[in-house]
N, C-alpha and C. Protein backbone atom coordinates (compact mmCIF):
# COMPACT_ATOMS: atom_id res chain seq x y z
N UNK A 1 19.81 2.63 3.94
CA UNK A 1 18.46 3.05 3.63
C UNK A 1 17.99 4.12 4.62
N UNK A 2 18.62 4.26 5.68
CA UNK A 2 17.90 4.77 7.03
C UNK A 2 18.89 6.38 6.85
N UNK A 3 19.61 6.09 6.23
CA UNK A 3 20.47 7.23 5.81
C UNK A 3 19.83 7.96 5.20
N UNK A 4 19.39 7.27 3.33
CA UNK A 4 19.13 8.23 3.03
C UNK A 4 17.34 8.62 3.45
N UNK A 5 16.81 8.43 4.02
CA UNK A 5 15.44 8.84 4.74
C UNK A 5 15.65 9.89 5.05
N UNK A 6 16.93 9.82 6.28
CA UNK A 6 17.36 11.26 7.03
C UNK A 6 17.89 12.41 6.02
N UNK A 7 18.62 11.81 4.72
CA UNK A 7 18.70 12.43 3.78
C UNK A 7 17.50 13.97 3.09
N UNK A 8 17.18 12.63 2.53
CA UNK A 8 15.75 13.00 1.75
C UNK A 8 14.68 14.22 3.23
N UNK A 9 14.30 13.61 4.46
CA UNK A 9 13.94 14.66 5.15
C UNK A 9 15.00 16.23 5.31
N UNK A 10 16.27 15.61 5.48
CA UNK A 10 16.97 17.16 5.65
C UNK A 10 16.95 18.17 4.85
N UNK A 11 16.54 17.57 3.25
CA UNK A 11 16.39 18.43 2.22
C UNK A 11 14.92 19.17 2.17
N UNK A 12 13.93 18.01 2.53
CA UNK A 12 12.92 19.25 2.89
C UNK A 12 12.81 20.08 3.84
N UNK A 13 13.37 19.47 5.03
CA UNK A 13 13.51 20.33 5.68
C UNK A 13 13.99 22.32 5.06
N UNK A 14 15.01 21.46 4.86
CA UNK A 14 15.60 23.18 4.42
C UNK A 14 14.94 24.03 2.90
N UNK A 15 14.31 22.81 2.18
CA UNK A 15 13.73 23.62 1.43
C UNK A 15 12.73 24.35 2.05
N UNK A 16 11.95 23.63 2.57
CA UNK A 16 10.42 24.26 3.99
C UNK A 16 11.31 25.94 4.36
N UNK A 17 12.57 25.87 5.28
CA UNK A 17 13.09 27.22 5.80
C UNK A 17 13.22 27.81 4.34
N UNK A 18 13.91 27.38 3.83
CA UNK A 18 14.19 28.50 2.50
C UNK A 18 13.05 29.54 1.85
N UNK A 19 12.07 28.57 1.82
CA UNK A 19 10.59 28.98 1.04
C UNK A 19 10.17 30.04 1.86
N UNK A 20 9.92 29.92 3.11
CA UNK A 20 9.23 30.72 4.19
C UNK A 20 10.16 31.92 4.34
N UNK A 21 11.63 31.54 4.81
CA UNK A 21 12.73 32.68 4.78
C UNK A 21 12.84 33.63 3.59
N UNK A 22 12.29 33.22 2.14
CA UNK A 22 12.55 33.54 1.11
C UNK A 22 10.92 34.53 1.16
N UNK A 23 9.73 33.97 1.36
CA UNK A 23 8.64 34.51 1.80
C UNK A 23 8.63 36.21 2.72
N UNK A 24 9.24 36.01 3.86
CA UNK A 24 9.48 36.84 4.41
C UNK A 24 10.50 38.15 4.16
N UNK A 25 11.51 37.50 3.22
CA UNK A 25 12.62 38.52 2.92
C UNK A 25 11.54 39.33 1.63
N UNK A 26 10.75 38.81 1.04
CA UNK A 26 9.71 39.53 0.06
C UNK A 26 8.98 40.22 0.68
N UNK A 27 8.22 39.97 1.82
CA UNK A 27 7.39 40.78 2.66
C UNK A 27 7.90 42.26 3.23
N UNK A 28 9.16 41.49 3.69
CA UNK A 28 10.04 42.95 4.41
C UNK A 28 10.53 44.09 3.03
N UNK A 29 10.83 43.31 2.21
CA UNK A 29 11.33 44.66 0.57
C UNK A 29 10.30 44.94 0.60
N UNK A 30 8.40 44.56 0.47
CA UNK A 30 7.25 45.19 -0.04
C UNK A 30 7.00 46.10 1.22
N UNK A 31 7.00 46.51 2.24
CA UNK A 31 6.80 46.97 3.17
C UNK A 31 7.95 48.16 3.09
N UNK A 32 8.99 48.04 3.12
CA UNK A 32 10.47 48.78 2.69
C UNK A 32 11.23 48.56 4.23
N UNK A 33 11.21 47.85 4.49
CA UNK A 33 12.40 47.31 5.62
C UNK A 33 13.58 46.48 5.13
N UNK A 34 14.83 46.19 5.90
CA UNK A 34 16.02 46.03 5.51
C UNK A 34 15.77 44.52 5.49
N UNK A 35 15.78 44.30 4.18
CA UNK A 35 15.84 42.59 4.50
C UNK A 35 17.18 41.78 5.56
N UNK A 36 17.75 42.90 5.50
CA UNK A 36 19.26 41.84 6.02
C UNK A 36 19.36 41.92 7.58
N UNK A 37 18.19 42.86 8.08
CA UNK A 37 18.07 42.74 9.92
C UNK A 37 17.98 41.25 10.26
N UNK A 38 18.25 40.40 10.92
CA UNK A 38 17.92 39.39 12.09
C UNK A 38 16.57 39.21 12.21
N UNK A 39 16.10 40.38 12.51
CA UNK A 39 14.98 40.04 13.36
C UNK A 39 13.95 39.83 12.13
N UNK A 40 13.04 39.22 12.77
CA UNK A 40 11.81 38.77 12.11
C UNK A 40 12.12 37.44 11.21
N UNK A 41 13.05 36.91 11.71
CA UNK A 41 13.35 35.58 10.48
C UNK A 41 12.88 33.98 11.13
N UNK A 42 13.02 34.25 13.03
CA UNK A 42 13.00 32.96 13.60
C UNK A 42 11.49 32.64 13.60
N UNK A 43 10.06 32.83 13.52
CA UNK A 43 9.01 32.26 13.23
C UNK A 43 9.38 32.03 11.59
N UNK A 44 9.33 32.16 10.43
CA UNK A 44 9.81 31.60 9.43
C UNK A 44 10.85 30.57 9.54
N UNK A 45 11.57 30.78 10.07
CA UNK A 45 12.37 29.31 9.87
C UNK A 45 12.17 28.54 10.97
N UNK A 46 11.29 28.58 12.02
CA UNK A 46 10.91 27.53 12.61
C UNK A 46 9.77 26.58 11.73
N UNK A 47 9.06 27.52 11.54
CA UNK A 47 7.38 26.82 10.68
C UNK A 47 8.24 26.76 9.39
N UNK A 48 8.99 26.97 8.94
CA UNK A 48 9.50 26.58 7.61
C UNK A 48 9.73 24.86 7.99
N UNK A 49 11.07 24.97 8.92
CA UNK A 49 11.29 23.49 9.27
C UNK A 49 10.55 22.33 9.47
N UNK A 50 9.38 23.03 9.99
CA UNK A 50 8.17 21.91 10.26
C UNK A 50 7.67 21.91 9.45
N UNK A 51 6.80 22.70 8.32
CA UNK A 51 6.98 22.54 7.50
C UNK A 51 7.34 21.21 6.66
N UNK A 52 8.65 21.62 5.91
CA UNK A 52 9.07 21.13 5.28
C UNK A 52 9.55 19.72 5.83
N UNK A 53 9.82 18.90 7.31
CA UNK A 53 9.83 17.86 7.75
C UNK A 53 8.63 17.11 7.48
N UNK A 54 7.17 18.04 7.89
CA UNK A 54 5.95 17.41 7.65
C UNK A 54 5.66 16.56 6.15
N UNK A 55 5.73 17.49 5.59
CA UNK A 55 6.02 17.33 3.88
C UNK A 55 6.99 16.61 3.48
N UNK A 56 8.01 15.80 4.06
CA UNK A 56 9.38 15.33 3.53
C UNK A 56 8.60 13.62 4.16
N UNK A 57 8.27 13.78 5.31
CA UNK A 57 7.46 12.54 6.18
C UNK A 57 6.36 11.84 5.07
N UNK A 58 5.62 12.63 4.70
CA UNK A 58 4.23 12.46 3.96
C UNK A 58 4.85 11.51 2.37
N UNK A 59 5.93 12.39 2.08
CA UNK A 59 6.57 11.99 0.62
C UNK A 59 7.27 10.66 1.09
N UNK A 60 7.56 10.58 1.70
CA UNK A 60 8.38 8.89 2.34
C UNK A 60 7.39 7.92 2.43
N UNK A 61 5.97 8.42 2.97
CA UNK A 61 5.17 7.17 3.59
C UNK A 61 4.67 6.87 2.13
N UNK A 62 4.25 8.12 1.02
CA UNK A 62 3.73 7.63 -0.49
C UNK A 62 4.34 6.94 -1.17
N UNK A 63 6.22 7.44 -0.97
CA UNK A 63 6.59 6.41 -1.97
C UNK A 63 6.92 4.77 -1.23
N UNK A 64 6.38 5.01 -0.11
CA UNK A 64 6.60 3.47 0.59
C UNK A 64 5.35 3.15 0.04
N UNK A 65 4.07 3.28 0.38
CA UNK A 65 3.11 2.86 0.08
C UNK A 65 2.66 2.25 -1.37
N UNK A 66 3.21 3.35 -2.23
CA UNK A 66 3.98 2.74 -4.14
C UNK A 66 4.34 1.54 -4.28
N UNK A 67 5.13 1.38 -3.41
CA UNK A 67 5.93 0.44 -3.54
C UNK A 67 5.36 -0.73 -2.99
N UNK A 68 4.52 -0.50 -1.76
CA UNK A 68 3.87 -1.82 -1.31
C UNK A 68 2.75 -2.20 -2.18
N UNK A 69 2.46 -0.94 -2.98
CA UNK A 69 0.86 -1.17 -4.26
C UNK A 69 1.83 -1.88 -4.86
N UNK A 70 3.15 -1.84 -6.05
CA UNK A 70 3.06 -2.13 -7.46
C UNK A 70 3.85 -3.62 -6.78
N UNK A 71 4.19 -3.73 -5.42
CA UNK A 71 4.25 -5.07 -5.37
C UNK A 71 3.34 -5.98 -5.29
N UNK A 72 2.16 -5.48 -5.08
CA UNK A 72 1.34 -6.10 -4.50
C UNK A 72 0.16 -6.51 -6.01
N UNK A 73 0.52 -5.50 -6.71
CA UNK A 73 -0.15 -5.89 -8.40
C UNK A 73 0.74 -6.22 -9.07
N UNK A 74 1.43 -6.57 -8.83
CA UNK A 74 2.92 -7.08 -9.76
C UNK A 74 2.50 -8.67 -9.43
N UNK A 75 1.95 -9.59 -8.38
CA UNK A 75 2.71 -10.47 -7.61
C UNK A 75 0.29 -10.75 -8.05
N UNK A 76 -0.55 -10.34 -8.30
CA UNK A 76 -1.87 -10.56 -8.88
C UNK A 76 -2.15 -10.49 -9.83
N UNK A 77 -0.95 -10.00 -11.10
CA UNK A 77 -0.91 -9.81 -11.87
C UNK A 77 -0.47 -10.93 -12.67
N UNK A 78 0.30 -11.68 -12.21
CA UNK A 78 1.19 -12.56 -12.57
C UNK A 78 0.08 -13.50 -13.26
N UNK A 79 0.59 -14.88 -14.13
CA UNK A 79 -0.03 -15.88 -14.26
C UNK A 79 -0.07 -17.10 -13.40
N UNK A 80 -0.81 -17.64 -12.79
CA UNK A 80 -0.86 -18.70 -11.50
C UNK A 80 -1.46 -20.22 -12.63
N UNK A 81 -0.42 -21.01 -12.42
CA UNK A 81 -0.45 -22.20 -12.69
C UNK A 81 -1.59 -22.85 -11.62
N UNK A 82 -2.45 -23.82 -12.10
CA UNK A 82 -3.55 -24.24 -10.95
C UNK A 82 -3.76 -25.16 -11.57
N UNK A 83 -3.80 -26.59 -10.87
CA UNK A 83 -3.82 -27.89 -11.02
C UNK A 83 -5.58 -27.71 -11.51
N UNK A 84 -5.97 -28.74 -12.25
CA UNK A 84 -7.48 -28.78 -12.62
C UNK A 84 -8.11 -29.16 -11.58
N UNK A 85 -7.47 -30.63 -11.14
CA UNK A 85 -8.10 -31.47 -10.27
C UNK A 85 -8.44 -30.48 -9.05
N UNK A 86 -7.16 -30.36 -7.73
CA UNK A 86 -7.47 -30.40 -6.51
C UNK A 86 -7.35 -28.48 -6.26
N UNK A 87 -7.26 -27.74 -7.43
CA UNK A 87 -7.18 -26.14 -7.61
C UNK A 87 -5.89 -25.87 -6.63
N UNK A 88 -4.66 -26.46 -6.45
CA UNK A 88 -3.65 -26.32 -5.76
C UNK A 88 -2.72 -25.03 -6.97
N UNK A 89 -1.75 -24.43 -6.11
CA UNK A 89 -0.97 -23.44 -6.77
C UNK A 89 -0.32 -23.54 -6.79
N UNK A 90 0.91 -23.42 -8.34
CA UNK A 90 2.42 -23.98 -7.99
C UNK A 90 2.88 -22.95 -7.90
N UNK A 91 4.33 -22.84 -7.02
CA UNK A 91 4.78 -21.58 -6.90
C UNK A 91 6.48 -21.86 -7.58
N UNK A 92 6.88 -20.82 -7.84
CA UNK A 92 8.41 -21.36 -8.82
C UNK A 92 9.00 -20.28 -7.81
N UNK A 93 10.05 -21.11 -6.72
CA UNK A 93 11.32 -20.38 -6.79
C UNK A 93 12.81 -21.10 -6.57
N UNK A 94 13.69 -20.30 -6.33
CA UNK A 94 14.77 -21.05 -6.45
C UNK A 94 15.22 -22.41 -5.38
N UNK A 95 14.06 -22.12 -4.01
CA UNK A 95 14.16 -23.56 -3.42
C UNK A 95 13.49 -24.72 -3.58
N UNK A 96 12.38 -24.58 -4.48
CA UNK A 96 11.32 -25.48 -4.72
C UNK A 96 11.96 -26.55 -5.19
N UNK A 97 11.23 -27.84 -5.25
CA UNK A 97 11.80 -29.21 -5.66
C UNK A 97 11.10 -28.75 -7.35
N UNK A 98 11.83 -29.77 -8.46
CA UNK A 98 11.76 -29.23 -9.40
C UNK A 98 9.95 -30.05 -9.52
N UNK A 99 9.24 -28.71 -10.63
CA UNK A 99 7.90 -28.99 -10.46
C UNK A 99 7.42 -27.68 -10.07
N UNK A 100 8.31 -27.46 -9.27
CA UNK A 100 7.75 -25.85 -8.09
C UNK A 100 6.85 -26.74 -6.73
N UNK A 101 6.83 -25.31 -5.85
CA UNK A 101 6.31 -25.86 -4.85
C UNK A 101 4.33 -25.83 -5.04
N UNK A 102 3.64 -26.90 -4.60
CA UNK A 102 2.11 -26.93 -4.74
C UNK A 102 1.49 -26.16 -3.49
N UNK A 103 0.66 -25.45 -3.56
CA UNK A 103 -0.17 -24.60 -2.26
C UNK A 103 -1.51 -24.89 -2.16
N UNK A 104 -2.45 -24.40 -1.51
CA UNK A 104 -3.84 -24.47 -1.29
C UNK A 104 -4.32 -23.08 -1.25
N UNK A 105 -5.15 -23.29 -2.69
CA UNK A 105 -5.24 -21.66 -3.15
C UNK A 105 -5.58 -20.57 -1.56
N UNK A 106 -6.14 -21.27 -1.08
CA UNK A 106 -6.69 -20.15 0.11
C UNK A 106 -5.25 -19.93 0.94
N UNK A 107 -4.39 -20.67 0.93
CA UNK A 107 -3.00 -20.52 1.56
C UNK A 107 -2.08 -19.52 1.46
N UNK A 108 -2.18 -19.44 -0.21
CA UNK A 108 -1.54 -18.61 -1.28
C UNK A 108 -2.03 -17.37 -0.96
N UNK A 109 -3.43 -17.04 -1.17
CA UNK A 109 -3.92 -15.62 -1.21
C UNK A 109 -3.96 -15.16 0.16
N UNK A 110 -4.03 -15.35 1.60
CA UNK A 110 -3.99 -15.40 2.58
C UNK A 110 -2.74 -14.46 2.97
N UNK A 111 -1.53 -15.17 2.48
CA UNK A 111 -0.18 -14.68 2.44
C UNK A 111 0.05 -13.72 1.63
N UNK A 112 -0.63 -13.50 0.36
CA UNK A 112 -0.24 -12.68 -0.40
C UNK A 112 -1.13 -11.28 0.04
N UNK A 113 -2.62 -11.33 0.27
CA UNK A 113 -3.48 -10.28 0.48
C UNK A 113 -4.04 -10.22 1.65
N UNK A 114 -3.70 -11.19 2.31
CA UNK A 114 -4.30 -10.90 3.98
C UNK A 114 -5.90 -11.49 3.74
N UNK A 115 -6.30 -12.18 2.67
CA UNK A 115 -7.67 -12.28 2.67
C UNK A 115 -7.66 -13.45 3.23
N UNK A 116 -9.21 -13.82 4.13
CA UNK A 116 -9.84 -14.82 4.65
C UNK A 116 -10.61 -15.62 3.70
N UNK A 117 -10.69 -16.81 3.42
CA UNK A 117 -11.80 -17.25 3.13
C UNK A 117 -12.99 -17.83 3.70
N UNK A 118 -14.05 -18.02 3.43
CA UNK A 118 -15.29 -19.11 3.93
C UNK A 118 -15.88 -19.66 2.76
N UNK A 119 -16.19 -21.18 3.14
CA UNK A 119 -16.46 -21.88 2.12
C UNK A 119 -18.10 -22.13 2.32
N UNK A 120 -18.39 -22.30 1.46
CA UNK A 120 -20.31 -22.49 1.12
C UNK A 120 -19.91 -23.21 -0.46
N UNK A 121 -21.46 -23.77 -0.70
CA UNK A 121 -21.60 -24.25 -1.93
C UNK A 121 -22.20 -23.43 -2.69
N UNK A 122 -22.11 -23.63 -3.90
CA UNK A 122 -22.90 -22.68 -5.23
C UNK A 122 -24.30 -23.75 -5.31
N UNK A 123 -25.21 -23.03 -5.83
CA UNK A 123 -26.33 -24.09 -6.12
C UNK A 123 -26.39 -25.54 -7.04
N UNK A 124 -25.34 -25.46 -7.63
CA UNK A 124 -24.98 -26.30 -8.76
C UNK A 124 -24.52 -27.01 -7.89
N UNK A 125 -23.24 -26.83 -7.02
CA UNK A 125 -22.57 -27.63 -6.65
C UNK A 125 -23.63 -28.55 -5.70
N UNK A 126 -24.59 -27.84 -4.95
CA UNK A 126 -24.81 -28.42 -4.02
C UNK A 126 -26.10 -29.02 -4.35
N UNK A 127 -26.41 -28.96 -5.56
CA UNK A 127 -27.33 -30.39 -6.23
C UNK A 127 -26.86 -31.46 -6.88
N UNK A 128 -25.49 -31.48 -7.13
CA UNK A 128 -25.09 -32.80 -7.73
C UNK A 128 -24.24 -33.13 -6.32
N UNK A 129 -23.47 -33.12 -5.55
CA UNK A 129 -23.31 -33.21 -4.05
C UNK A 129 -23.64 -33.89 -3.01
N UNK A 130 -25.03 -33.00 -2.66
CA UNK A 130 -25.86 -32.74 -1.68
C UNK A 130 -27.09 -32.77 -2.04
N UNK A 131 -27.50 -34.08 -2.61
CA UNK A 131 -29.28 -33.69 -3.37
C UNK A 131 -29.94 -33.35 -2.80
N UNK A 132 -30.14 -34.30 -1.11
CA UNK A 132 -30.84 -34.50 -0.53
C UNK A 132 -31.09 -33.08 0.44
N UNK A 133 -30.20 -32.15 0.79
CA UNK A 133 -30.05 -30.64 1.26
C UNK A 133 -30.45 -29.51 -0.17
N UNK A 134 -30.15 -30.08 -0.98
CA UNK A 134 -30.88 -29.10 -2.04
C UNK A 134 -32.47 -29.22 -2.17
N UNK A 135 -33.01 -30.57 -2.32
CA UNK A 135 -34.37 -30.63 -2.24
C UNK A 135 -34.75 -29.88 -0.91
N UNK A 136 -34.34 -30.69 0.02
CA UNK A 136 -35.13 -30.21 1.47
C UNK A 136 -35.37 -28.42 1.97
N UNK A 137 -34.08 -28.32 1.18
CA UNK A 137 -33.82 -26.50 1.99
C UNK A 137 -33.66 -25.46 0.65
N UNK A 138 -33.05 -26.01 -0.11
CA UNK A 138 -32.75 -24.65 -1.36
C UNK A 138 -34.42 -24.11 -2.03
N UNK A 139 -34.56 -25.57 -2.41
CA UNK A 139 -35.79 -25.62 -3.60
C UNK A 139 -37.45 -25.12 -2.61
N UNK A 140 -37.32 -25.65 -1.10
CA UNK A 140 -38.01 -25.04 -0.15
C UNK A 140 -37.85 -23.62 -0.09
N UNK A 141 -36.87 -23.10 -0.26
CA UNK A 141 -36.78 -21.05 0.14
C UNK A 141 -37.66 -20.84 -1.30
N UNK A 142 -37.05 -21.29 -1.99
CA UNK A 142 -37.67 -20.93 -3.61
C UNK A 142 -39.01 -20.51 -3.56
N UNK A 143 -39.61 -21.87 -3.09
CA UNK A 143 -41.11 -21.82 -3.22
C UNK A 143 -41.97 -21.03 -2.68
N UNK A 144 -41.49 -19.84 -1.24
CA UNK A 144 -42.11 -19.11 -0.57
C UNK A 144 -42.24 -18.08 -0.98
């Protein structure tokens, strides 16, 4: 893999010199100088090289980054089995005991998206619950 990276950069690279070298050999015919002198070629094919390394770098990190997106909607995309009762997640792979393995949804997404959770109640929840904190404090904000 590390191969072809160096690959894939050496080719821009030299496309970068080519473009610029190819740039300049146009400049020197419109002007009427000998394209085939030496001189005047090494600022073009230096800034060609960089250049075209810069640009070869940039194209590596996008298609890495591709790749970390359509895994990453490939794998949210999916359908997630979820127990009714305790909202646990089964996961299917080839080491799981048969059944698949069970998770804790916040476990699951944690690992998968880096997200945190915090837990609070919904108002619903926290009147059949918590009556006695719904009267005292919810239905109190209400009234002000």
């Amino acid at each position: 893999m590390k191969r072809l990276r160096i690959l894939f950069l050496m080719r821009h690279i030299l496309l970068g010199t080519l473009l610029l070298c190819g740039f300049s050999v146009l400049q020197k015919l419109a002007v009427g100088v000998d394209p085939l002198l030496p001189r005047g070629y090494l600022i073009p094919l230096f800034f060609g090289a960089i250049a075209g390394l810069l640009y070869g770098m940039q194209m590596l990190r996008i298609q890495h980054l591709n790749a970390l997106l359509s895994e990453r909607v490939h794998t949210l995309e999916a359908l997630l089995p979820v127990c009714s009762y305790c909202k646990k997640i089964r996961i299917e792979s080839e080491n799981a005991p048969e059944g698949g393995l069970w998770k804790n949804i916040e476990d699951y997404f944690h690992e998968k998206t880096q997200v945190e959770f915090s837990h609070s109640l919904c108002p619903d929840c926290l009147r059949v619950h918590q009556p006695e904190f719904y009267e005292d404090h919810f239905l109190r904000g209400l009234s002000r």
